[in-house]
PDB file of N, CA and C in Angstrom:
ATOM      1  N   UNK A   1      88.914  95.732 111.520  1.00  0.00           N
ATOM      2  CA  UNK A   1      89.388  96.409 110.326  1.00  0.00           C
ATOM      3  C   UNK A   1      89.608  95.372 109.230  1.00  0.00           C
ATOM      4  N   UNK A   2      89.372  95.716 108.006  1.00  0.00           N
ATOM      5  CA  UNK A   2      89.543  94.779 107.063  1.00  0.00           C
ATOM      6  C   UNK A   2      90.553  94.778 106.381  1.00  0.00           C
ATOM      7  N   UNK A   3      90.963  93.681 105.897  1.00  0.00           N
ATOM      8  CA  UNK A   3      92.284  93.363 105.162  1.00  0.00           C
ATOM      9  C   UNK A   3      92.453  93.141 103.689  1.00  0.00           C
ATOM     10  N   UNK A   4      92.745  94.069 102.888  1.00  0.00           N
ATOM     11  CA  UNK A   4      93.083  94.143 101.601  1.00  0.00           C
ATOM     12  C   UNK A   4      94.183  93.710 101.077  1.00  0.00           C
ATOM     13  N   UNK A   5      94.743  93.101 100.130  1.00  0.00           N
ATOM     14  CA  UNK A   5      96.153  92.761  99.899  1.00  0.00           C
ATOM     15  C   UNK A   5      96.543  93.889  98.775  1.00  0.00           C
ATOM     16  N   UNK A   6      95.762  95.377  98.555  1.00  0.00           N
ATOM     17  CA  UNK A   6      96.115  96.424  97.769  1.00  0.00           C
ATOM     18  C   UNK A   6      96.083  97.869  98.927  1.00  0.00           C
ATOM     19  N   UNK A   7      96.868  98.404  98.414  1.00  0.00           N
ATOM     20  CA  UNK A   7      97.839  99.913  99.226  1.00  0.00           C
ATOM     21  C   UNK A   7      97.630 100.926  98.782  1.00  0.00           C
ATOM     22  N   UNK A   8      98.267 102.002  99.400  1.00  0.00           N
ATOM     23  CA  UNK A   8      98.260 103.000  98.665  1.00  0.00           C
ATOM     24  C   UNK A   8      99.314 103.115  97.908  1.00  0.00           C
ATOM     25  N   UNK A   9      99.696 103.733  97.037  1.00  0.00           N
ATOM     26  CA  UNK A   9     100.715 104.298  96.010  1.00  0.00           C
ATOM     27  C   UNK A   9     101.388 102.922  95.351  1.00  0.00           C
ATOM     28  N   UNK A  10      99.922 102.029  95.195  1.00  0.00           N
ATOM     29  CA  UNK A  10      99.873 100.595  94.478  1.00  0.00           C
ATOM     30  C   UNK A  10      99.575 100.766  93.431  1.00  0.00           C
ATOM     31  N   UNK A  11     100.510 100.537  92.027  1.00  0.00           N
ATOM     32  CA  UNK A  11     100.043 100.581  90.887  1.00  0.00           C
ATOM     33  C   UNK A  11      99.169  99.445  90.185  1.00  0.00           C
ATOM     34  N   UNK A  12      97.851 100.036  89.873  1.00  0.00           N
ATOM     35  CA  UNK A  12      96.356  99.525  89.782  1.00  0.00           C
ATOM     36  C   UNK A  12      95.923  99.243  88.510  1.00  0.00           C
ATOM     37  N   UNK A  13      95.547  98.615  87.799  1.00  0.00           N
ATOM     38  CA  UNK A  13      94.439  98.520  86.524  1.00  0.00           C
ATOM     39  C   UNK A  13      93.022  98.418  86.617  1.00  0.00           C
ATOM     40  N   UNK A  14      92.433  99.169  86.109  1.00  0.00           N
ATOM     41  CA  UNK A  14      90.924  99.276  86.185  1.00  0.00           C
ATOM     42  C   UNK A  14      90.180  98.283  85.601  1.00  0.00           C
ATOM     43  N   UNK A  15      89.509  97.242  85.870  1.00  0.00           N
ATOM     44  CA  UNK A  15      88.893  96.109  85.030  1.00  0.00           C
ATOM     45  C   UNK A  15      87.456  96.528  84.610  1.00  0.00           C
ATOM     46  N   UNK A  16      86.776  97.280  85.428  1.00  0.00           N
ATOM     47  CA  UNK A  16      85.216  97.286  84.921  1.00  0.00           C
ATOM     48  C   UNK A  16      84.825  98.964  85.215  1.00  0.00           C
ATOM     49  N   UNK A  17      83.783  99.460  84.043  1.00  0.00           N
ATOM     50  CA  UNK A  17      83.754 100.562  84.126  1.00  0.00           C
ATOM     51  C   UNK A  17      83.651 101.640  83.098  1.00  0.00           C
ATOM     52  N   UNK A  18      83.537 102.709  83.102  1.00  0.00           N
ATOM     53  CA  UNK A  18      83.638 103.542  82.243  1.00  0.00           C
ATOM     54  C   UNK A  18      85.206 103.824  81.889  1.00  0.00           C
ATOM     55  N   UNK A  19      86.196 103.569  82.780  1.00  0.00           N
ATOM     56  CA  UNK A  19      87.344 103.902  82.899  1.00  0.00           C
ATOM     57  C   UNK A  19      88.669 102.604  82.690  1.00  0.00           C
ATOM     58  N   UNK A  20      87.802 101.603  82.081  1.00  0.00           N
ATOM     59  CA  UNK A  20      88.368 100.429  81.917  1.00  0.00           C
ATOM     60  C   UNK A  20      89.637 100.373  81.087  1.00  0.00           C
ATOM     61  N   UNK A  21      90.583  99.528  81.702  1.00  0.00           N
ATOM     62  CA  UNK A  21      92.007  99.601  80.906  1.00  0.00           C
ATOM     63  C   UNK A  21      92.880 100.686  81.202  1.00  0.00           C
ATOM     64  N   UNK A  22      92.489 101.525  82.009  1.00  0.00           N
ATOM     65  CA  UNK A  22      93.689 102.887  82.508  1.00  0.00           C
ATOM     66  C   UNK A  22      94.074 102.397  83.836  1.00  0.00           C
ATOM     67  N   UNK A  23      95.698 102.703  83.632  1.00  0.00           N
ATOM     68  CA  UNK A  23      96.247 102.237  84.712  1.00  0.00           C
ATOM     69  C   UNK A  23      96.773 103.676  85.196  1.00  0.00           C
ATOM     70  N   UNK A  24      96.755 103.768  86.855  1.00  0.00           N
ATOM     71  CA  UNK A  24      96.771 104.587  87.901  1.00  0.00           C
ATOM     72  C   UNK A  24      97.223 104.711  89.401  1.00  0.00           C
ATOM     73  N   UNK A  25      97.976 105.356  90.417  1.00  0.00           N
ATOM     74  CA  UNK A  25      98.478 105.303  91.646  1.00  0.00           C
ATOM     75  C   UNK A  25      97.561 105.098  91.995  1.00  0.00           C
ATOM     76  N   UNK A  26      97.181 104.738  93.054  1.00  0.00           N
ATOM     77  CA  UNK A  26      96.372 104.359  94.448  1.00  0.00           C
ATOM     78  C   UNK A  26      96.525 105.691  95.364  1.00  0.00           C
ATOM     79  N   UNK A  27      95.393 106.810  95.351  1.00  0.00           N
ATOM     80  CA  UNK A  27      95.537 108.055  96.414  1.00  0.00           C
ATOM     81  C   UNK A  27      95.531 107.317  97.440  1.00  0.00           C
ATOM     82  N   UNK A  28      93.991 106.767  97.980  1.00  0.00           N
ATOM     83  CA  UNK A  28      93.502 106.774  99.055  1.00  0.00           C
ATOM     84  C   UNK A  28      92.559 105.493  98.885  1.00  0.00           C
ATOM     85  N   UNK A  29      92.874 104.756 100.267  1.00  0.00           N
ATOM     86  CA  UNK A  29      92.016 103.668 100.656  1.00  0.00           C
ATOM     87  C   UNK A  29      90.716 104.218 101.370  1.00  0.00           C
ATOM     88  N   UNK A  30      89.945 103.924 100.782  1.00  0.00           N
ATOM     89  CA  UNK A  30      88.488 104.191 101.839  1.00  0.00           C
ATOM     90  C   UNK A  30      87.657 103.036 102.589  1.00  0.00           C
ATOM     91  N   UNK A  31      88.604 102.178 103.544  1.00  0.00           N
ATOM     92  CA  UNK A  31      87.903 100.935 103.772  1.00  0.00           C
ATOM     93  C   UNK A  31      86.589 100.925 104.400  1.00  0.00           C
ATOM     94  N   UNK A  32      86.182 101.951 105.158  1.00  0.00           N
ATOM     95  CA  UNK A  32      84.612 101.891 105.958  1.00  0.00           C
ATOM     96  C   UNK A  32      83.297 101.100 104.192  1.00  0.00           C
ATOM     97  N   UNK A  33      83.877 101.551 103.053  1.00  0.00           N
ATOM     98  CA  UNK A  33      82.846 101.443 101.928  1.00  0.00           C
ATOM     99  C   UNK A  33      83.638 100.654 100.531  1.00  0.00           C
ATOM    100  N   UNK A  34      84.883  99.803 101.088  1.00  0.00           N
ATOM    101  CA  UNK A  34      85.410  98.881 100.268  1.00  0.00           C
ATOM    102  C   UNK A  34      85.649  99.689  98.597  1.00  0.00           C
ATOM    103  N   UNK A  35      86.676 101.245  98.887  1.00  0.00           N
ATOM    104  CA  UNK A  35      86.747 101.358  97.777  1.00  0.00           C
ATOM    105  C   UNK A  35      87.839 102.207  97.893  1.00  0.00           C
ATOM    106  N   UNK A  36      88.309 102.986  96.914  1.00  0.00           N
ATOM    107  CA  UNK A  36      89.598 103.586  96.469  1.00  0.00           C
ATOM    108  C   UNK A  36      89.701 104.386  95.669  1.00  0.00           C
ATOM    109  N   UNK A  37      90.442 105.303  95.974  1.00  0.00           N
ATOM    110  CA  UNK A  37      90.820 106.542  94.530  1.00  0.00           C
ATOM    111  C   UNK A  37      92.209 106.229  93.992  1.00  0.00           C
ATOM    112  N   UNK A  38      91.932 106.622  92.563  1.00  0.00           N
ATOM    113  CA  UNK A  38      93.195 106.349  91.814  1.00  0.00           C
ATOM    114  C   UNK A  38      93.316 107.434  90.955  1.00  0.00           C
ATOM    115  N   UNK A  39      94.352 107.885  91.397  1.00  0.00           N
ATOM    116  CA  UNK A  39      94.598 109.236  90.629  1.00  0.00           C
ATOM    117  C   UNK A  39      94.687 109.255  89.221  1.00  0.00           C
ATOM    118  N   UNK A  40      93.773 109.986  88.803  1.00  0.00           N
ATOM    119  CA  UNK A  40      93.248 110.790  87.170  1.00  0.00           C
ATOM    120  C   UNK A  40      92.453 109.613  86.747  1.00  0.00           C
ATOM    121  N   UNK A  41      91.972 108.886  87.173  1.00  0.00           N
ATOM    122  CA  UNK A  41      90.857 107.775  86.564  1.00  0.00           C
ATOM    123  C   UNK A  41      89.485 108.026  87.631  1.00  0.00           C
ATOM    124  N   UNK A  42      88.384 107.792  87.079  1.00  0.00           N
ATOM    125  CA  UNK A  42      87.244 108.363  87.036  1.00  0.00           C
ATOM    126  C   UNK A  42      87.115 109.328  87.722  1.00  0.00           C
ATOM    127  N   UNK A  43      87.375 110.512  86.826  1.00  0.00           N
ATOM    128  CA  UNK A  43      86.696 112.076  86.847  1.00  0.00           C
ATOM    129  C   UNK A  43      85.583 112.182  86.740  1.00  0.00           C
ATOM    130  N   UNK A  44      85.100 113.154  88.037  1.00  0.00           N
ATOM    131  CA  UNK A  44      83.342 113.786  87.267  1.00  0.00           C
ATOM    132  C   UNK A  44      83.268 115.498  88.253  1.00  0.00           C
ATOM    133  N   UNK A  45      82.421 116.208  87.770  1.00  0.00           N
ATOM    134  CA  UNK A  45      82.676 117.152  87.924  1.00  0.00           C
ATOM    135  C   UNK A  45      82.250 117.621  88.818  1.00  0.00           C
ATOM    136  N   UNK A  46      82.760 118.858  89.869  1.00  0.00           N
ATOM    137  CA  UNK A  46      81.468 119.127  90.981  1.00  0.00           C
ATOM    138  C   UNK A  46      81.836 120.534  90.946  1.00  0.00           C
ATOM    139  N   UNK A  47      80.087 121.128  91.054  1.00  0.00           N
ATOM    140  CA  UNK A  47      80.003 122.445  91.336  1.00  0.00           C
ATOM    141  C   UNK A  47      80.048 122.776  92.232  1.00  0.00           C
ATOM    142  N   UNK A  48      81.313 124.079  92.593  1.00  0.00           N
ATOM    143  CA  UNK A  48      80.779 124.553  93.696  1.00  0.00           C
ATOM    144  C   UNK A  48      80.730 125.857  94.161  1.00  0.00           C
ATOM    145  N   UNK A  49      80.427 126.297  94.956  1.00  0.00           N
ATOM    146  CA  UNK A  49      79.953 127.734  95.160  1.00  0.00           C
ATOM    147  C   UNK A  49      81.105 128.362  96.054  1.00  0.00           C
ATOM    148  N   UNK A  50      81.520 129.443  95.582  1.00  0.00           N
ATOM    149  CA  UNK A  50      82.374 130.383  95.891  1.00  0.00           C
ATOM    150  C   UNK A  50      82.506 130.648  97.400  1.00  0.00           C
ATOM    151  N   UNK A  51      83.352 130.555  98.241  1.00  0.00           N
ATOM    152  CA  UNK A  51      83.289 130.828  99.603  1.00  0.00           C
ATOM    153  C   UNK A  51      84.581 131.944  99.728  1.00  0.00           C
ATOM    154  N   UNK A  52      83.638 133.155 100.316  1.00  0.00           N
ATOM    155  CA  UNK A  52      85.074 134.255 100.270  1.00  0.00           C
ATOM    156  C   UNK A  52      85.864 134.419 101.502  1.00  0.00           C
ATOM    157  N   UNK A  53      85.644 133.171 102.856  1.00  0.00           N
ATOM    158  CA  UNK A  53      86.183 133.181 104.202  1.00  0.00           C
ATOM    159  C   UNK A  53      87.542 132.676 104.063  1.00  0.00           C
ATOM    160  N   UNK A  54      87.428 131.168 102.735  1.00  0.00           N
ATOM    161  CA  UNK A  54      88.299 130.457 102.583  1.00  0.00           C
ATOM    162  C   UNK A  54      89.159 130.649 101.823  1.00  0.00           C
ATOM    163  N   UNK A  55      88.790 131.743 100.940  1.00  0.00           N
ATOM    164  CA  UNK A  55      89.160 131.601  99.451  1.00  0.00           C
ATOM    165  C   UNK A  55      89.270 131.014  98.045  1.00  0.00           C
ATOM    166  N   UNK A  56      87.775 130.066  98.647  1.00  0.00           N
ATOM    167  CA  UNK A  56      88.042 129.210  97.146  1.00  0.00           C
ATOM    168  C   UNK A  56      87.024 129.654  96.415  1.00  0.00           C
ATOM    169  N   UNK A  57      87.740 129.884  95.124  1.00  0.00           N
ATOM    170  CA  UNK A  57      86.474 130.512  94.316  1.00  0.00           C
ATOM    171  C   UNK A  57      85.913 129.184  93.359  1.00  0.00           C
ATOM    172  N   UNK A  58      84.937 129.423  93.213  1.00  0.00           N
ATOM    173  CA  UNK A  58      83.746 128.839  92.438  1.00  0.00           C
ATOM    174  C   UNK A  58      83.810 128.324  91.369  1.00  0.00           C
ATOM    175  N   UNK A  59      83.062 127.635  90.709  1.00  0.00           N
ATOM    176  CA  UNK A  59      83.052 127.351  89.598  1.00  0.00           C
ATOM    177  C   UNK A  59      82.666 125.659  89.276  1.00  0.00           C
ATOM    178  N   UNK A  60      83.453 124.853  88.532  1.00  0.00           N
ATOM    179  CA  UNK A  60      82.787 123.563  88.029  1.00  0.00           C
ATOM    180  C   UNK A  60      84.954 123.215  88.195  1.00  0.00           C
ATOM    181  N   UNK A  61      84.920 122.121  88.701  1.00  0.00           N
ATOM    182  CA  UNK A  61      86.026 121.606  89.492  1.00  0.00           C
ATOM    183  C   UNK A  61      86.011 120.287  89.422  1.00  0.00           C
ATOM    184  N   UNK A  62      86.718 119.692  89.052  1.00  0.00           N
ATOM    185  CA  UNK A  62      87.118 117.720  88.447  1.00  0.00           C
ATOM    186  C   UNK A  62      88.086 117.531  89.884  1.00  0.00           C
ATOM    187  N   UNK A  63      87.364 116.170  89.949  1.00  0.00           N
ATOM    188  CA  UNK A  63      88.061 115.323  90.627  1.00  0.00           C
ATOM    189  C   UNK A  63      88.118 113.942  90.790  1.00  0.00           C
ATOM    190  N   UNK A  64      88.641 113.275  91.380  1.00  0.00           N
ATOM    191  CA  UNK A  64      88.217 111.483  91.167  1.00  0.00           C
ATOM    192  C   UNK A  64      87.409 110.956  92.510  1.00  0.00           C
ATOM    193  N   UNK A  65      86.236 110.322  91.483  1.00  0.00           N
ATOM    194  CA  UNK A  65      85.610 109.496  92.491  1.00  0.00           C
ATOM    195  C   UNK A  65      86.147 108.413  93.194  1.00  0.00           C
ATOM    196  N   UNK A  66      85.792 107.466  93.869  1.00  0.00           N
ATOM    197  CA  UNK A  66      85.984 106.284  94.239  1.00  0.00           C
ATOM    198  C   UNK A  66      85.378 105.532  93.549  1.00  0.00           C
ATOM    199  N   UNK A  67      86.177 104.289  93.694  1.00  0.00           N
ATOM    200  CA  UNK A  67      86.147 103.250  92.526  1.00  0.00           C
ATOM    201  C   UNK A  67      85.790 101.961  93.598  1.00  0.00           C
ATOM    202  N   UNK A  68      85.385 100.773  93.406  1.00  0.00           N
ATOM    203  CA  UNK A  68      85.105  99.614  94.042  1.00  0.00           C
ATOM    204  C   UNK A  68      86.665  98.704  94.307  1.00  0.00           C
ATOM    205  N   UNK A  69      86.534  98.512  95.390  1.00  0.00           N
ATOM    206  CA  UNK A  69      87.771  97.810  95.313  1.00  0.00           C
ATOM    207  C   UNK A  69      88.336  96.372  93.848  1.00  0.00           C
ATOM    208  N   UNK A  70      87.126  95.852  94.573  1.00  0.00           N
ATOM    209  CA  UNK A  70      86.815  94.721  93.361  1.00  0.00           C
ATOM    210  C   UNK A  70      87.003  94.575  91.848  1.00  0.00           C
ATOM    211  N   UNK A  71      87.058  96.001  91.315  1.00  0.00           N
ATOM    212  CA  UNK A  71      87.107  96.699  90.123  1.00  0.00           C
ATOM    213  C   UNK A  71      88.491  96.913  89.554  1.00  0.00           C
ATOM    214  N   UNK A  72      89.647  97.324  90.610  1.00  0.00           N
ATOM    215  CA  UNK A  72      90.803  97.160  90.486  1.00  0.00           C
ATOM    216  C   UNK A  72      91.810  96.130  90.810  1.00  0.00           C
ATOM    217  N   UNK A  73      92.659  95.595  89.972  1.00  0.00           N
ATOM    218  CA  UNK A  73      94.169  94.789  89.811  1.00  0.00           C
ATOM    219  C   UNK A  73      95.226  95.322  90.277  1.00  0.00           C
ATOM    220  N   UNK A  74      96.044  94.908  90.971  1.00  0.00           N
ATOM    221  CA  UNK A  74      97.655  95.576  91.135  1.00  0.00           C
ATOM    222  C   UNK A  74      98.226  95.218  89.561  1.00  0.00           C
ATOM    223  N   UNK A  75      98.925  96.224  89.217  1.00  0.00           N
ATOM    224  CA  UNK A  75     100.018  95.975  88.307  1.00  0.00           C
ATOM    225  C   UNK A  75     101.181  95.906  88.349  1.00  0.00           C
ATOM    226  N   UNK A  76     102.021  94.347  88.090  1.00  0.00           N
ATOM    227  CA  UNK A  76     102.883  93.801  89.239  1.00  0.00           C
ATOM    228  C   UNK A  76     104.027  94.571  87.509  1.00  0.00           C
ATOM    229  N   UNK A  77     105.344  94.936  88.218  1.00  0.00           N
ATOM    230  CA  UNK A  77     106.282  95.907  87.823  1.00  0.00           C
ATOM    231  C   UNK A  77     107.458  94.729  87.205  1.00  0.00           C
ATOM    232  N   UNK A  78     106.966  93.416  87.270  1.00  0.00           N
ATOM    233  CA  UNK A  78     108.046  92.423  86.439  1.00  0.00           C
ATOM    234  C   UNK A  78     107.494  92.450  85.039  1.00  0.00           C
ATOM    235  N   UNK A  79     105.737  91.516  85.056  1.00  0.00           N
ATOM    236  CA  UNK A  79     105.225  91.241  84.011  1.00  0.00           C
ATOM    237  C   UNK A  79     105.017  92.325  83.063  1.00  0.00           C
ATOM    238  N   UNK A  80     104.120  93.376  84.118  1.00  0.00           N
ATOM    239  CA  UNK A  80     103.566  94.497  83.491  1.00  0.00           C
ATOM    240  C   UNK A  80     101.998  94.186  83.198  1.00  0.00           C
ATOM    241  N   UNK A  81     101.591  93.214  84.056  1.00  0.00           N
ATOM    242  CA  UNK A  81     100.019  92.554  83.637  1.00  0.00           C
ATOM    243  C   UNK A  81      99.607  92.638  85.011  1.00  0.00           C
ATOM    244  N   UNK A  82      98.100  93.207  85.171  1.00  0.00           N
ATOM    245  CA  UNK A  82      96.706  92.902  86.349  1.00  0.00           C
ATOM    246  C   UNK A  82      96.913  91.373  86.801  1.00  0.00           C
ATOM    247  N   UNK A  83      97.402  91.520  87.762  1.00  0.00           N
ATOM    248  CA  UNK A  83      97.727  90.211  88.735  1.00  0.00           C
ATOM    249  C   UNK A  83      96.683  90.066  89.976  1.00  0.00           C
ATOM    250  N   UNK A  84      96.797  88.683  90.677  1.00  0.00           N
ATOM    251  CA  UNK A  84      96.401  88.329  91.841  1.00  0.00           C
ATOM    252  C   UNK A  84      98.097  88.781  92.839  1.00  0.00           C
ATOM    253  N   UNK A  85      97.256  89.058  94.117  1.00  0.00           N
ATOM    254  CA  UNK A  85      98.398  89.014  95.017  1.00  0.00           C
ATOM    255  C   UNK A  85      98.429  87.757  95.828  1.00  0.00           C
ATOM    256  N   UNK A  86      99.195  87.498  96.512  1.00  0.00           N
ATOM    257  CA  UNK A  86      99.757  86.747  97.321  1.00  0.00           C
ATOM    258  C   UNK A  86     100.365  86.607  98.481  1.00  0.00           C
ATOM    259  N   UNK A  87     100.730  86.087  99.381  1.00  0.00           N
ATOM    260  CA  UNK A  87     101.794  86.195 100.417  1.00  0.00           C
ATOM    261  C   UNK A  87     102.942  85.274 100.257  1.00  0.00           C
ATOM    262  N   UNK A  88     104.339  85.938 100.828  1.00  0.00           N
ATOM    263  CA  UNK A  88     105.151  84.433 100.966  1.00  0.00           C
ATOM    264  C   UNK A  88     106.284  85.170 102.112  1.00  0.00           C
ATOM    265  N   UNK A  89     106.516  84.335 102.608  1.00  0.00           N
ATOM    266  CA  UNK A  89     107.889  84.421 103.830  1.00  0.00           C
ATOM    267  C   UNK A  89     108.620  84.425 103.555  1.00  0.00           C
ATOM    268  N   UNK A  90     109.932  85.781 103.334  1.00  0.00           N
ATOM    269  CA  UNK A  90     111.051  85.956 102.807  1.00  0.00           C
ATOM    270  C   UNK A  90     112.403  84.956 103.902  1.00  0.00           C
ATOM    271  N   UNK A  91     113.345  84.596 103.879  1.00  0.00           N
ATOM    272  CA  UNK A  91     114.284  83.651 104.313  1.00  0.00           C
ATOM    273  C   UNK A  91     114.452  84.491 105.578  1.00  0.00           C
ATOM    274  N   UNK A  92     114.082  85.681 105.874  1.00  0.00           N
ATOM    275  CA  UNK A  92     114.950  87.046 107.685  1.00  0.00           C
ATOM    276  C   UNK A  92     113.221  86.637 107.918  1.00  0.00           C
ATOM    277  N   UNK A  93     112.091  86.203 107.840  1.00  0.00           N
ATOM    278  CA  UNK A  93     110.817  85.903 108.136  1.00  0.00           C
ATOM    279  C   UNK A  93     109.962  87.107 108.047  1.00  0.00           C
ATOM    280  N   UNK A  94     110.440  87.661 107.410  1.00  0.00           N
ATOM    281  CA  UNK A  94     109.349  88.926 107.015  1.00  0.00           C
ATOM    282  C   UNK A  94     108.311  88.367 105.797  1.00  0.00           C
ATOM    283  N   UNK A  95     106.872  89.004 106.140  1.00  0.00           N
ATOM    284  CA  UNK A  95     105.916  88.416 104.837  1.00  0.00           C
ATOM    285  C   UNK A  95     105.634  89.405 103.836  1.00  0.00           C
ATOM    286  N   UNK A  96     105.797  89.280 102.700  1.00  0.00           N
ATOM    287  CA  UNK A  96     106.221  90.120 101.406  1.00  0.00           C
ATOM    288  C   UNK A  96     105.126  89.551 100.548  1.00  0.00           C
ATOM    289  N   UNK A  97     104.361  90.715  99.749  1.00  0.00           N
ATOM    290  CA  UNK A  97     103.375  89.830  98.542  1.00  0.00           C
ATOM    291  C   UNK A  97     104.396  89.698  97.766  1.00  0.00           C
ATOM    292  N   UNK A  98     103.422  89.151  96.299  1.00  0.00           N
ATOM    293  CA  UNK A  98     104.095  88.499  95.417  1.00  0.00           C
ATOM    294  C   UNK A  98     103.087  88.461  94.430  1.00  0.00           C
ATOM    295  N   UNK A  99     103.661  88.881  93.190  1.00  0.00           N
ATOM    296  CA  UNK A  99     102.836  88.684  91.716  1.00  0.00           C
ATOM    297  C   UNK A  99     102.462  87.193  91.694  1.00  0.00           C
ATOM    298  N   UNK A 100     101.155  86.305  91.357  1.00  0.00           N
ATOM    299  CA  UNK A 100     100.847  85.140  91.828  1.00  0.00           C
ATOM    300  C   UNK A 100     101.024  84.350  90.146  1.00  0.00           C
ATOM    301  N   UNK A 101     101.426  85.551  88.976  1.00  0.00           N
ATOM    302  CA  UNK A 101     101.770  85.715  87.630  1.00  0.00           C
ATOM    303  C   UNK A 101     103.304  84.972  87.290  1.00  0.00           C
ATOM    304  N   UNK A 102     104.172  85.834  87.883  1.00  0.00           N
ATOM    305  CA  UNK A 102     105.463  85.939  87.712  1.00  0.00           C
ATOM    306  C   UNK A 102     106.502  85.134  88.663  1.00  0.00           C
ATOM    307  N   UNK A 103     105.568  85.356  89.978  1.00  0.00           N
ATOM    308  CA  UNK A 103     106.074  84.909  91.010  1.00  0.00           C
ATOM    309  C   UNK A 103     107.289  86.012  91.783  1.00  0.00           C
ATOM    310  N   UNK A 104     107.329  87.129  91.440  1.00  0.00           N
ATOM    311  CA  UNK A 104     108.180  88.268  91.685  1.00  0.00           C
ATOM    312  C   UNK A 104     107.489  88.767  92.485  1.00  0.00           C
ATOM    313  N   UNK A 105     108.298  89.497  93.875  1.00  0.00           N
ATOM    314  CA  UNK A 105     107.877  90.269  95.140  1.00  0.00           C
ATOM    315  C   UNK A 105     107.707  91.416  94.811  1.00  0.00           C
ATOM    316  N   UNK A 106     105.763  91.735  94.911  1.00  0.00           N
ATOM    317  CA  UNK A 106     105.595  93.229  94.858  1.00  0.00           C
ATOM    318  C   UNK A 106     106.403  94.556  95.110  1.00  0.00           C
ATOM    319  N   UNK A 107     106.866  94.029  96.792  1.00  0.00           N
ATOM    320  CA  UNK A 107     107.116  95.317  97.545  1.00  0.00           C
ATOM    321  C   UNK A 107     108.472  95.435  97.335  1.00  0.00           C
TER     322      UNK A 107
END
């Protein structure tokens, strides 16, 4: 399994893209394809056809794609700026990131 130093319900900045400069939660990690949804940043639309077993009716329906991991920054909650993360060993030995900016603990 691969190791990301970004989460879910990680606040993100978009660097490259149609959607560049909007900052957004972290839904969902999709690691099998190194990418991520971030809620209300890149919308596109999908049609779909009415199913009357389920109840969903039809029509043209927005939602967010996945985005490249690579593409997104954490936005560390001291500076307020697209940071690198980090690790460091808190003094009880627990390992905590860290804005690599500010030097302030993400989590």
């Amino acid at each position: 399994m691969k190791k990301y130093k970004i989460r879910e319900n990680d606040k993100v900045m978009v660097l490259a893209g149609k959607d560049r400069g909007k900052i957004g939660k972290i839904k969902k990690l999709v690691r099998k394809k190194d990418r991520v949804i971030v809620d209300q940043v890149n919308m596109v639309k999908r049609h779909t056809r009415a199913n009357p077993y389920t109840g969903e009716s039809g029509g043209i329906q927005e939602k967010e794609a996945p985005i490249h991991i690579s593409n997104v920054a954490v936005v560390c909650d001291g500076c307020t700026k697209p940071t690198r993360v980090g690790y460091r060993f808190t003094e009880d030995g627990q390992k905590r990131r860290y804005c690599k900016k500010c030097n302030e603990l993400i989590d």
